[in-house]
Protein backbone atom coordinates (compact mmCIF):
# COMPACT_ATOMS: atom_id res chain seq x y z
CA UNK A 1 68.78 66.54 -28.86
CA UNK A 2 65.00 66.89 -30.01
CA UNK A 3 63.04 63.82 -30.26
CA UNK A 4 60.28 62.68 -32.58
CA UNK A 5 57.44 63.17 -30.79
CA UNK A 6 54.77 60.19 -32.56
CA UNK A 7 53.90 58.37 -30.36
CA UNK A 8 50.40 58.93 -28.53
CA UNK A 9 49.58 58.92 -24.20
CA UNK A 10 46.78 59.94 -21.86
CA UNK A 11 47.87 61.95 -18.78
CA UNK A 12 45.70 60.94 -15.62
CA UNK A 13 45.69 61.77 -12.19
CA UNK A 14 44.07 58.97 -9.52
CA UNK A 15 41.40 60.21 -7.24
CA UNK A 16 40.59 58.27 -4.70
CA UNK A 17 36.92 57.60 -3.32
CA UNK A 18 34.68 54.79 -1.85
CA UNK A 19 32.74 52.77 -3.44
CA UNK A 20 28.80 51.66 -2.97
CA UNK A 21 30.24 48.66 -0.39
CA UNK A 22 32.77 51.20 1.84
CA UNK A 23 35.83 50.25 -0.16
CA UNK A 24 38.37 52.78 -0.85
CA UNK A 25 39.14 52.57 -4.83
CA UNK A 26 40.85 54.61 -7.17
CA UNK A 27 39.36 56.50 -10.37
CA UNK A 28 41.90 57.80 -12.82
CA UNK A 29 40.76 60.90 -14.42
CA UNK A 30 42.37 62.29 -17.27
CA UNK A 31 44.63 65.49 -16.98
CA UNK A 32 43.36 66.83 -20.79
CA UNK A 33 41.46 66.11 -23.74
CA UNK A 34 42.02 63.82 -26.28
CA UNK A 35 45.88 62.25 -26.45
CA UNK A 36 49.40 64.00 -26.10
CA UNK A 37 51.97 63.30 -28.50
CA UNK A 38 55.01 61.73 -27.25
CA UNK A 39 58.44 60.62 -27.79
CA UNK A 40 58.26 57.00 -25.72
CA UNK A 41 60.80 54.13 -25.47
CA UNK A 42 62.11 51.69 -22.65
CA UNK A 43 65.14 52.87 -20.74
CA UNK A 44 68.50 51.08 -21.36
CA UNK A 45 70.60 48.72 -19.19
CA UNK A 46 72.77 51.62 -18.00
CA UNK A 47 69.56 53.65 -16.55
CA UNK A 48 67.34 50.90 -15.37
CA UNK A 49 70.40 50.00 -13.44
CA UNK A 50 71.15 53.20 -12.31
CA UNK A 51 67.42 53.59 -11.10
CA UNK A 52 67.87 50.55 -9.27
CA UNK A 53 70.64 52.00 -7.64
CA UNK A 54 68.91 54.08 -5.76
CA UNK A 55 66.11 52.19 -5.17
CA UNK A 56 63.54 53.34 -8.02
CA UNK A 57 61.76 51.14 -10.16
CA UNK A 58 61.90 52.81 -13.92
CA UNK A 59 61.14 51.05 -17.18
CA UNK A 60 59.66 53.66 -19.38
CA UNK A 61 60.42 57.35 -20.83
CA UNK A 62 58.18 59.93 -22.07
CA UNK A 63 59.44 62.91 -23.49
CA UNK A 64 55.91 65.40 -24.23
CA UNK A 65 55.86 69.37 -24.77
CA UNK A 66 56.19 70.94 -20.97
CA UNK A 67 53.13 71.25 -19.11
CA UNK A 68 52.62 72.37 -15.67
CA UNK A 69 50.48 69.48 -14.23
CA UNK A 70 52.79 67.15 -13.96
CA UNK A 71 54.32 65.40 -11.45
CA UNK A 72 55.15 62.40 -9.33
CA UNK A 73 51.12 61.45 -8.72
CA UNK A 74 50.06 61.60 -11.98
CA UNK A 75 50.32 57.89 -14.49
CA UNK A 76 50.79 57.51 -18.05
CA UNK A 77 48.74 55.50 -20.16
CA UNK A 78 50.28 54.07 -23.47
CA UNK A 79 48.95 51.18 -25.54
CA UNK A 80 46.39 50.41 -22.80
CA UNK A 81 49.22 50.28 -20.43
CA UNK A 82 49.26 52.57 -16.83
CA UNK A 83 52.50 53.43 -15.77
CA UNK A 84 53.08 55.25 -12.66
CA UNK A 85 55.00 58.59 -13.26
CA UNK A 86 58.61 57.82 -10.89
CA UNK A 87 60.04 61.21 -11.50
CA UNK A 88 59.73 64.13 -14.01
CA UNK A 89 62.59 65.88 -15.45
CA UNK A 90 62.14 69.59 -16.49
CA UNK A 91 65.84 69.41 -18.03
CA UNK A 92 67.58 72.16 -16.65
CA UNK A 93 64.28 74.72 -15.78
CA UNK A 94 63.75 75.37 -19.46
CA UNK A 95 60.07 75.02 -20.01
CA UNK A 96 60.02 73.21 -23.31
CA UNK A 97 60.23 69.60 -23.17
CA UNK A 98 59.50 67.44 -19.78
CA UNK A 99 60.86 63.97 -19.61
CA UNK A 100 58.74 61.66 -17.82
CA UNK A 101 59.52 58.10 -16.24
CA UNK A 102 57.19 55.61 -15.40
CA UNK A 103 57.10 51.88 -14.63
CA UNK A 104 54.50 49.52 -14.94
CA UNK A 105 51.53 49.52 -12.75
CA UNK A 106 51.28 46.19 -10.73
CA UNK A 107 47.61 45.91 -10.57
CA UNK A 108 46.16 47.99 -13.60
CA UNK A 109 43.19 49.73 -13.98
CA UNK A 110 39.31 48.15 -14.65
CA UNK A 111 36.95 49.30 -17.43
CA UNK A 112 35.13 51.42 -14.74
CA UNK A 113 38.55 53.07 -12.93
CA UNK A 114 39.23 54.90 -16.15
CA UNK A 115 36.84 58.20 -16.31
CA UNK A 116 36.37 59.80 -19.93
CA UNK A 117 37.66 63.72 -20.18
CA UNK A 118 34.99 65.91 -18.51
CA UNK A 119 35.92 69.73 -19.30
């Protein structure tokens, strides 16, 4: 089944560094330029119970074109939301679509956490 794709996110990977008092604080820096399109909707009943299940918070998927850079450390940011990427599914090895899952960050990110693209 191929899904609309019209929806827009921002890939980013956390980096983690001090800051000027010692502090060890995360900087999210995006994984590409500009915004992916992506197919995005909340997971039913049936899955978010099934990721409970086996003991993995889920709320969110993401269906974008495949891409290599993805993976379990990487978050999703949609309508000023960061979600933490839970698990990636490549569906079967084929490299065209990769279905992402992601549940809400519990603390998210300040103004100065969130670097612009820098190619």
């Amino acid at each position: 089944m191929r899904s609309l794709k019209d929806k827009k996110i921002i890939l980013y990977r956390a980096e983690h560094v001090k800051d000027s008092a010692g502090f060890a604080t995360a900087l999210y820096k995006p994984l590409h330029p500009g915004r992916l399109w992506a197919y995005v909707r909340q997971l039913s009943a049936k899955e978010f119970m099934a990721a409970r299940a086996v003991q993995q918070s889920e709320e969110m998927l993401f269906v974008i074109n495949w891409r290599r850079d993805v993976d379990a450390d990487c978050f999703v940011e949609y309508r000023g939301v960061f979600y933490n990427v839970t698990r990636v599914d490549t569906f079967e090895g084929y490299k065209e679509d990769l279905r992402v899952y992601g549940a809400r960050l519990g603390g998210q990110p300040g103004e100065g956490e969130v670097q612009a693209w820098v190619g």
